[in-house]
Protein backbone atom coordinates (compact mmCIF):
# COMPACT_ATOMS: atom_id res chain seq x y z
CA UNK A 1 59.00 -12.19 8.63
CA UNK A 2 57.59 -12.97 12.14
CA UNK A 3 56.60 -9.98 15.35
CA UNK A 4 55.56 -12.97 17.32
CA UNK A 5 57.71 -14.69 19.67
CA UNK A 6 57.24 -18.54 19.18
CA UNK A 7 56.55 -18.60 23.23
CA UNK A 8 53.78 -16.19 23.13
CA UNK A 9 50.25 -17.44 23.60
CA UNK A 10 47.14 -16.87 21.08
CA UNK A 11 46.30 -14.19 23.93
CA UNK A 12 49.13 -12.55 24.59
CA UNK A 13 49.54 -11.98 20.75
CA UNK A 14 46.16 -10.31 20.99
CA UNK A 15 47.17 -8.17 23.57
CA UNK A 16 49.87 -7.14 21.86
CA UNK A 17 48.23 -5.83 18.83
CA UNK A 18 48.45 -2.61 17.42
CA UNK A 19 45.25 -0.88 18.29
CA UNK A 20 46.53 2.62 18.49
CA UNK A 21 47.31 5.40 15.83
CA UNK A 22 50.15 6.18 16.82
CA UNK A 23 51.66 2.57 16.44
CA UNK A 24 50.00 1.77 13.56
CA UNK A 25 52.25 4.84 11.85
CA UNK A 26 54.92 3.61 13.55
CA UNK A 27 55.07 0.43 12.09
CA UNK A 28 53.35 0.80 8.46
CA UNK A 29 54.44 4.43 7.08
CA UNK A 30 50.75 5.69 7.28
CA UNK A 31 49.63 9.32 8.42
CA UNK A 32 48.52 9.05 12.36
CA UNK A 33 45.81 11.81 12.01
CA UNK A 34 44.05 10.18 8.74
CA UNK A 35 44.47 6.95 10.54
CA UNK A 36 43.42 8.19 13.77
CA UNK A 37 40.71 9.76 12.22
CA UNK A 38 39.00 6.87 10.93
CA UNK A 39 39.98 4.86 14.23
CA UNK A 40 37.78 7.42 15.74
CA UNK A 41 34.58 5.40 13.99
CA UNK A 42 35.96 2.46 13.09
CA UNK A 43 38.70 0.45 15.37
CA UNK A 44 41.55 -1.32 14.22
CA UNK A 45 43.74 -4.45 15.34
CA UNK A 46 46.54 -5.70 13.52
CA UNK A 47 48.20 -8.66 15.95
CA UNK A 48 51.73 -9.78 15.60
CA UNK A 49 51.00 -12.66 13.10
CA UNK A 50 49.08 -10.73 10.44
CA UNK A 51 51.81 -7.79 11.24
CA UNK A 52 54.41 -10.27 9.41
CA UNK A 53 51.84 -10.58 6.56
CA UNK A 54 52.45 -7.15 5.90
CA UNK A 55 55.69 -6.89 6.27
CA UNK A 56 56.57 -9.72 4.51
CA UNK A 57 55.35 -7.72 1.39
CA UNK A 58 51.12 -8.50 1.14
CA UNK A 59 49.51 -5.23 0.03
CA UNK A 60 46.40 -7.39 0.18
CA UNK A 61 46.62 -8.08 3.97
CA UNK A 62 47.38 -4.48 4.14
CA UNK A 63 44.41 -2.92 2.44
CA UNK A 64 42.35 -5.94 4.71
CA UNK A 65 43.63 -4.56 7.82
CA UNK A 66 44.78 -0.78 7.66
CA UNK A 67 42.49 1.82 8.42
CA UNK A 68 41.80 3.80 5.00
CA UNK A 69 40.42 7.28 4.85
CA UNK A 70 38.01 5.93 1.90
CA UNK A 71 35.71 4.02 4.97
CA UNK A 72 34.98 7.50 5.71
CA UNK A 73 33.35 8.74 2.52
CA UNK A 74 29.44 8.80 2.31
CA UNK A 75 27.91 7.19 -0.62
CA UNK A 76 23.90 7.10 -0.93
CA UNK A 77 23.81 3.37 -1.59
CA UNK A 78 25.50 2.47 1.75
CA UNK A 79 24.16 1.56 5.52
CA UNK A 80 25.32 0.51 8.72
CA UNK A 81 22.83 -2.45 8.90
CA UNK A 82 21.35 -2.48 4.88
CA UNK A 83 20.92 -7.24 5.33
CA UNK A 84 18.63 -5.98 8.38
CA UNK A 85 20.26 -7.97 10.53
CA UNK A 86 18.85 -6.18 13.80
CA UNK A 87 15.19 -6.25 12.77
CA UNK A 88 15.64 -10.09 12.52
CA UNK A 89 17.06 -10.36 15.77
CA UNK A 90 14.18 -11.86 18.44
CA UNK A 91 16.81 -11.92 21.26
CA UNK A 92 20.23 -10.25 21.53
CA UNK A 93 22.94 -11.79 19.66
CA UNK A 94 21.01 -14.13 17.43
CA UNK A 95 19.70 -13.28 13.81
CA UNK A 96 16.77 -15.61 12.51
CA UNK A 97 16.37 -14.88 9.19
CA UNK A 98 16.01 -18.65 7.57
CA UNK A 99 13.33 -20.59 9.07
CA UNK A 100 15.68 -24.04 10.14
CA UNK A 101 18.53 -21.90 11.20
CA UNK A 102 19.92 -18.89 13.13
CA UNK A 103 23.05 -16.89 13.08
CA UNK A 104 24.21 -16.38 16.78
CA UNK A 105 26.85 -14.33 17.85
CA UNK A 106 28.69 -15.25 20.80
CA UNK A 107 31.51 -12.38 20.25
CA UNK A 108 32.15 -8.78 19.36
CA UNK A 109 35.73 -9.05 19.13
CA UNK A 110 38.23 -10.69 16.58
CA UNK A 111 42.01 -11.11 15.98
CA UNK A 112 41.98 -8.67 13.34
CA UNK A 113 39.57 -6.14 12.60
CA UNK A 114 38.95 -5.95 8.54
CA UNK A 115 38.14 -2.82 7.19
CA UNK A 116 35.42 -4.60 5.02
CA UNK A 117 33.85 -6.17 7.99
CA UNK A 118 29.74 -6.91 7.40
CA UNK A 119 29.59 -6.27 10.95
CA UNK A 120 31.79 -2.56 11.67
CA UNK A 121 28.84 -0.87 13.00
CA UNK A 122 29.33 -2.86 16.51
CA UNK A 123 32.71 -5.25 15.68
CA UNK A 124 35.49 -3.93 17.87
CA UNK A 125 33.96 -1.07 19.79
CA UNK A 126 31.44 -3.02 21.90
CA UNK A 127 32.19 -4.52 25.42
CA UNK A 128 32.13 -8.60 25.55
CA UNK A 129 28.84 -10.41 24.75
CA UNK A 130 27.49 -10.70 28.35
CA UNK A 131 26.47 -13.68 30.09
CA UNK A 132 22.76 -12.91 29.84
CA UNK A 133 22.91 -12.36 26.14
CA UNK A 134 24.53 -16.18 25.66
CA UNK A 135 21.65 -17.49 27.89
CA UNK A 136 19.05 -15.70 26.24
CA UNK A 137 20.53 -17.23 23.00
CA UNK A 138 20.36 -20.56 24.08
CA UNK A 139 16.87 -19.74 25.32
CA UNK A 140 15.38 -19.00 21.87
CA UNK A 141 17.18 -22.05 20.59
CA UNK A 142 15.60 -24.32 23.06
CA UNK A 143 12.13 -22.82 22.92
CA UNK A 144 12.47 -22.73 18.67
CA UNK A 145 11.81 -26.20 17.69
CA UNK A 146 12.58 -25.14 14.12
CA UNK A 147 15.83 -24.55 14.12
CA UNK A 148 17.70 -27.22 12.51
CA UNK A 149 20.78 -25.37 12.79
CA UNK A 150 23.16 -23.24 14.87
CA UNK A 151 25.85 -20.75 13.12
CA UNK A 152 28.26 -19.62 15.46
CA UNK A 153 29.32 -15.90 14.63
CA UNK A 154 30.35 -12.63 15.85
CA UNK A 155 33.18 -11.00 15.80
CA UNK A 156 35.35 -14.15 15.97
CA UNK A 157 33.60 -17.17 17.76
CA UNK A 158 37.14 -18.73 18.01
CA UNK A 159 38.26 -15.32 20.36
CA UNK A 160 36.43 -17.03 23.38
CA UNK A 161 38.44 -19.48 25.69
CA UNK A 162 38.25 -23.01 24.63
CA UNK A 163 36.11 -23.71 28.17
CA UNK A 164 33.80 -21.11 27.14
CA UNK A 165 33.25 -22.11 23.67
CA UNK A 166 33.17 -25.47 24.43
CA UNK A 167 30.32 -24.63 26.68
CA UNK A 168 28.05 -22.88 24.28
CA UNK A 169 28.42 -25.72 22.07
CA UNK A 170 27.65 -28.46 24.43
CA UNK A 171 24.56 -26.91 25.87
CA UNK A 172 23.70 -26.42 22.02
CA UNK A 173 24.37 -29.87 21.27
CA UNK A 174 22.57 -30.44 24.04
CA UNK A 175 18.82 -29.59 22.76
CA UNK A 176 16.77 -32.38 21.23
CA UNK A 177 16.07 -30.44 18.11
CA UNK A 178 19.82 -28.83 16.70
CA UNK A 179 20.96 -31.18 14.15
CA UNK A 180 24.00 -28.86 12.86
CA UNK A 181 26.42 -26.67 14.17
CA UNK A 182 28.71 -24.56 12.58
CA UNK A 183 31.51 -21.89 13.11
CA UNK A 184 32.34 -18.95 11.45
CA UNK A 185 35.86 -17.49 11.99
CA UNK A 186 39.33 -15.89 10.68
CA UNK A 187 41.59 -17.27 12.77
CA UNK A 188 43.42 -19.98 10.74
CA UNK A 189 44.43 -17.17 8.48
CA UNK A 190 44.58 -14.30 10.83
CA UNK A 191 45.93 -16.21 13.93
CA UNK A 192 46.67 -19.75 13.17
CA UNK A 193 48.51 -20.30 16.71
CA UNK A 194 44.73 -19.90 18.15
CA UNK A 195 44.33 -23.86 16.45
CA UNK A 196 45.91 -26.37 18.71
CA UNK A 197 45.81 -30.03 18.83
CA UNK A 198 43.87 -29.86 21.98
CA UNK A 199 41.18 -27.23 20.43
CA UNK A 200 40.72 -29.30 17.34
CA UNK A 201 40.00 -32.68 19.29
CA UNK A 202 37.91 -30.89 21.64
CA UNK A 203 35.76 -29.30 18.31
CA UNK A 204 35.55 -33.12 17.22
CA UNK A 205 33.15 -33.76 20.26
CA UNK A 206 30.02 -31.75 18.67
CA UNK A 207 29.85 -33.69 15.12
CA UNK A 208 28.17 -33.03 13.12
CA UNK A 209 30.28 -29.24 13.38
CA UNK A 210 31.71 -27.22 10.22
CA UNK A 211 33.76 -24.72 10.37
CA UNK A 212 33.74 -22.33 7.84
CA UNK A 213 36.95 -19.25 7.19
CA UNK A 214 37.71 -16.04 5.53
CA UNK A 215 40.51 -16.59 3.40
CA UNK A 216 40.03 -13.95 0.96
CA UNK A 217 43.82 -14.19 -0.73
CA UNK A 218 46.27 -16.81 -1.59
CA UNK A 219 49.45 -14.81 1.18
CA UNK A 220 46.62 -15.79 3.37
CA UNK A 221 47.54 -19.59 2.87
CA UNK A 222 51.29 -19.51 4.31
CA UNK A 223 52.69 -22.86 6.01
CA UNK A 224 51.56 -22.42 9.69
CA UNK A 225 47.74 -21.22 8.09
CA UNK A 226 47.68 -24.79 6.57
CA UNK A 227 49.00 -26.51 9.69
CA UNK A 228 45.83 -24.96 11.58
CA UNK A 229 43.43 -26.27 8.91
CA UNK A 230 45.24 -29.67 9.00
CA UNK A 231 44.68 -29.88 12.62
CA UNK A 232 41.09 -29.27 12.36
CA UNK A 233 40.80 -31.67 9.39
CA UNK A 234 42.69 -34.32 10.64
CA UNK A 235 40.07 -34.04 13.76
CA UNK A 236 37.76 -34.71 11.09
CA UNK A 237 35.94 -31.44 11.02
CA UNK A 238 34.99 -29.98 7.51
CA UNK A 239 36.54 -27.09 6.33
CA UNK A 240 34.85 -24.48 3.78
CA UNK A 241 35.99 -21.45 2.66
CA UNK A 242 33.72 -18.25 2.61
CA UNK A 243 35.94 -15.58 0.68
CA UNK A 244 34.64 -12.16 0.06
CA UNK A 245 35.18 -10.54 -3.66
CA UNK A 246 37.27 -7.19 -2.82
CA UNK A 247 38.14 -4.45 -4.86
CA UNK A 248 41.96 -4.60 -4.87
CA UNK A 249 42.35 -7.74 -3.35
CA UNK A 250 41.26 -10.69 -5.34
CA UNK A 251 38.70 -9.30 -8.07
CA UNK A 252 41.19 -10.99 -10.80
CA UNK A 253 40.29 -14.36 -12.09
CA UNK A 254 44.29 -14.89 -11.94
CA UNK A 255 44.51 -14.13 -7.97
CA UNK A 256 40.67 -16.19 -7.38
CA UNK A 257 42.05 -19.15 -9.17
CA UNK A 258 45.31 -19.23 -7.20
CA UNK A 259 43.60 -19.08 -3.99
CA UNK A 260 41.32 -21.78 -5.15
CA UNK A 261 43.53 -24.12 -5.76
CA UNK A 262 45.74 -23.56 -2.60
CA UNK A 263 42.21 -24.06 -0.62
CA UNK A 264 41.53 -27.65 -1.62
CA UNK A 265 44.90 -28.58 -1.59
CA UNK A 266 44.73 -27.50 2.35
CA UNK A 267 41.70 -29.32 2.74
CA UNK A 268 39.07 -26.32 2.55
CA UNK A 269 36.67 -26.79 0.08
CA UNK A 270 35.53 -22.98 -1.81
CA UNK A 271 31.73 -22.73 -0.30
CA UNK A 272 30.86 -19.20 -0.91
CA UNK A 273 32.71 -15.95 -3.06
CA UNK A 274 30.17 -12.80 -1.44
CA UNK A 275 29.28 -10.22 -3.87
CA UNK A 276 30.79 -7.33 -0.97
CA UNK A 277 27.70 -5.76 0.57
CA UNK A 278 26.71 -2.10 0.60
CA UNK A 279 28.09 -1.41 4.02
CA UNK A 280 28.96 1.78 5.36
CA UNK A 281 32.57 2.43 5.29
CA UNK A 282 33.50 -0.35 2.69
CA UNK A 283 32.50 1.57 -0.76
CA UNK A 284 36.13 1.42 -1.63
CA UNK A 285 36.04 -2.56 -1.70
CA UNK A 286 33.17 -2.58 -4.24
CA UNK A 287 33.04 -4.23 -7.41
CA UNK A 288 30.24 -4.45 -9.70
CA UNK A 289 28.22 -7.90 -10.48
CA UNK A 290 29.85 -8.45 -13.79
CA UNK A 291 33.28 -8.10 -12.13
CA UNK A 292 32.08 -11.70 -9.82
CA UNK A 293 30.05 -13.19 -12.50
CA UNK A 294 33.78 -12.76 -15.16
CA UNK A 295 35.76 -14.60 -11.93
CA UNK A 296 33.55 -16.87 -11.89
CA UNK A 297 33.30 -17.88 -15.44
CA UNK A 298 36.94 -17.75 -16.07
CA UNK A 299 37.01 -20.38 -13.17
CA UNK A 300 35.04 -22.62 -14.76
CA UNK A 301 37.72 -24.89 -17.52
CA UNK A 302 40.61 -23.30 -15.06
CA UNK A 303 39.91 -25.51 -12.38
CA UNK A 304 37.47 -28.62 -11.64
CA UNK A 305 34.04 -28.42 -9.86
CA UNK A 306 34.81 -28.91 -6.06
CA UNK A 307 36.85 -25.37 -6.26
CA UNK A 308 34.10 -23.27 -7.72
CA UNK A 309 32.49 -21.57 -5.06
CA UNK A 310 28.87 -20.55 -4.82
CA UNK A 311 29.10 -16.77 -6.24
CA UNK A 312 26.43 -15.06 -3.69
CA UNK A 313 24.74 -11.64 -2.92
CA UNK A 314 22.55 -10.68 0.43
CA UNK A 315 20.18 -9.42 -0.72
CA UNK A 316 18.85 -6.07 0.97
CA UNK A 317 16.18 -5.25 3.75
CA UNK A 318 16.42 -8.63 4.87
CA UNK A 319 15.67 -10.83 2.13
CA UNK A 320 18.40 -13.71 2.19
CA UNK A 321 21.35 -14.86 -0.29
CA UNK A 322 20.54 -16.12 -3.28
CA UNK A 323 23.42 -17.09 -6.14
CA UNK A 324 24.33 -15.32 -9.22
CA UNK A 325 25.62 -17.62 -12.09
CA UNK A 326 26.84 -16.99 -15.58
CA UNK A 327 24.88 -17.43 -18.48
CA UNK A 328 25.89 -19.86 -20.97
CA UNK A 329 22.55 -20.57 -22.82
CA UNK A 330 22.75 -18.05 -26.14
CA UNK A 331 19.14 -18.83 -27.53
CA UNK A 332 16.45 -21.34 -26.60
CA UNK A 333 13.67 -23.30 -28.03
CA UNK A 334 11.41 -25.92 -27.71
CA UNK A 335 13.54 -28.51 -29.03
CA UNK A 336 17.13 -27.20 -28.65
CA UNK A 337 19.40 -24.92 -26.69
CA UNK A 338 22.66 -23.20 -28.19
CA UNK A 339 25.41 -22.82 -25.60
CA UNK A 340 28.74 -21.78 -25.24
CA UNK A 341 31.46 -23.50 -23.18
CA UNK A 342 34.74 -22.47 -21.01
CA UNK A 343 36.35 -22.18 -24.02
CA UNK A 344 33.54 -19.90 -26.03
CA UNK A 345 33.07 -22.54 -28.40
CA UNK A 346 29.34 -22.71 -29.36
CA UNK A 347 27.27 -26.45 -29.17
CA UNK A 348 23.60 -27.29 -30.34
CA UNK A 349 21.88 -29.27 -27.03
CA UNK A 350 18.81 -30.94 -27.89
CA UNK A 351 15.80 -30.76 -25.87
């Protein structure tokens, strides 16, 4: 089922979102004043596209996108900012946390706004990265002869105008030292009409570029989804995948290996599964480590290497991702190892 008009622009189906209470009961059967309530803190935009998600029967798109009264429970273990993203911040708008690269975010808005968003402290409820924050950015880039490489973040990088983000990237591209780019974004799953043939050929100017999504379920992957990532890879830009492990959503090997499998065959290769992080307002989308490390393993002998992703937690106060893997190795020694395999059977490895 479609709300969009096939004449309406990216824009003008952002526009038309529902951003309000009121319409948000009016269209999904949910209580205005729980929803409002939580709107109060946390803001919410469903556009016409994702709207047919819904109401074509996803009750993963829904619990993505529909304000829930859990974001408003307190838990001890939760913050607004717990990866320490603003003490890393020299300038406004970029992070530099890994010494060859820095996360810089060029936007505060996005097509949708998830209810598991890293980012809901600010997402949504700010006013538009100013001018002076995207000079200042490209400042510290210039004067940083370190940084290797430039990750293009927000809110939703792809919620600029093509001029405008084809600006930032030039004048990145531009300095001696940037070897990389890459951007982070929703859109082919959120808003695929945002990918046109004229923005994908225009992204093909600043190789080496990879763009990296959020598809965190396999109704994410309809047909026009995959015509968006075919644009972009037929421009010859990479595609990864950076899907977040959600409580209710995908934390079933079943549902991962499904949307596995419909990534490569789109042409995304699965780059990252986050461990969700112990943000404020997103308790209710936790799942404990074993719950990743069981995906993960029932992955492997379910599907070949290229569509296992990197299983990853930030790690808090700061300190960086590192990867969390299964263990296969039973007992060790000097001269052997005993293992077990996808299929629990139990081999000798000499050493």
């Amino acid at each position: 089922m479609t709300f969009a008009s096939p004449g309406l622009s990216w824009q003008e189906m952002i526009a038309q979102s529902l951003c309000k209470a009121r319409d948000l009961a009016a269209h999904l059967n949910v209580n205005e004043h729980l929803v409002s309530r939580v709107m109060d803190q946390y803001p919410a935009r469903i556009n016409a596209y994702a709207l047919g998600l819904i109401a074509d029967g996803s009750r993963a798109v829904f619990r993505q996108l529909v304000p829930d009264a859990a974001e408003l429970e307190e838990t001890s273990l939760a913050d607004a900012d717990p990866l320490c993203e603003q003490k890393q911040s020299p300038v406004p708008g970029i992070v530099h946390r890994y010494p060859d690269r820095v996360l810089f975010l060029v936007s505060g808005q996005c097509a949708v706004y998830c209810r598991h968003c890293m980012r809901k402290r600010e997402v949504g409820g700010r006013d538009p990265v100013s001018p002076e924050t995207i000079e200042a950015g490209i400042d510290y880039i210039a004067r940083t002869p370190g940084v290797k490489e430039v990750i293009l973040s927000g809110g939703d990088p792809l919620m600029l105008e093509d001029d405008r983000l084809f600006s930032i990237l030039a004048r990145i591209r531009g300095i001696c030292h940037v070897e990389c780019l890459r951007i982070h974004t929703r859109m082919p799953g959120m808003l695929p009409r945002r990918i046109t043939p004229d923005f994908a050929r225009g992204l093909a100017r600043f190789h080496p570029l990879f763009v990296n999504i959020q598809f965190n379920h396999p109704d994410e992957l309809t047909p026009a989804a995959r015509s968006a990532c075919a644009l972009m890879a037929d421009a010859g830009i990479p595609l990864g995948s950076q899907t977040v492990l959600l409580a209710g959503v995908n934390d079933s090997p079943a549902v991962m290996t499904e949307l596995m499998r419909k990534l490569l065959t789109a042409r995304v290769r699965p780059y990252y599964l986050h461990h969700p992080d112990p943000i404020r307002g997103t308790a209710h989308f936790r799942v404990p480590a074993k719950t990743g490390l069981a995906v993960i393993e029932a992955l492997r002998g379910r599907i070949g290497g290229m569509g296992i992703p990197h299983y990853m937690i930030d790690l808090p106060g700061g300190g960086g991702k590192v990867p969390l893997l299964p263990e296969h190795v039973i007992q060790r020694s000097e001269k052997e190892l005993i293992v077990y395999n996808f299929e629990k059977k139990i081999y000798t490895y000499p050493l």
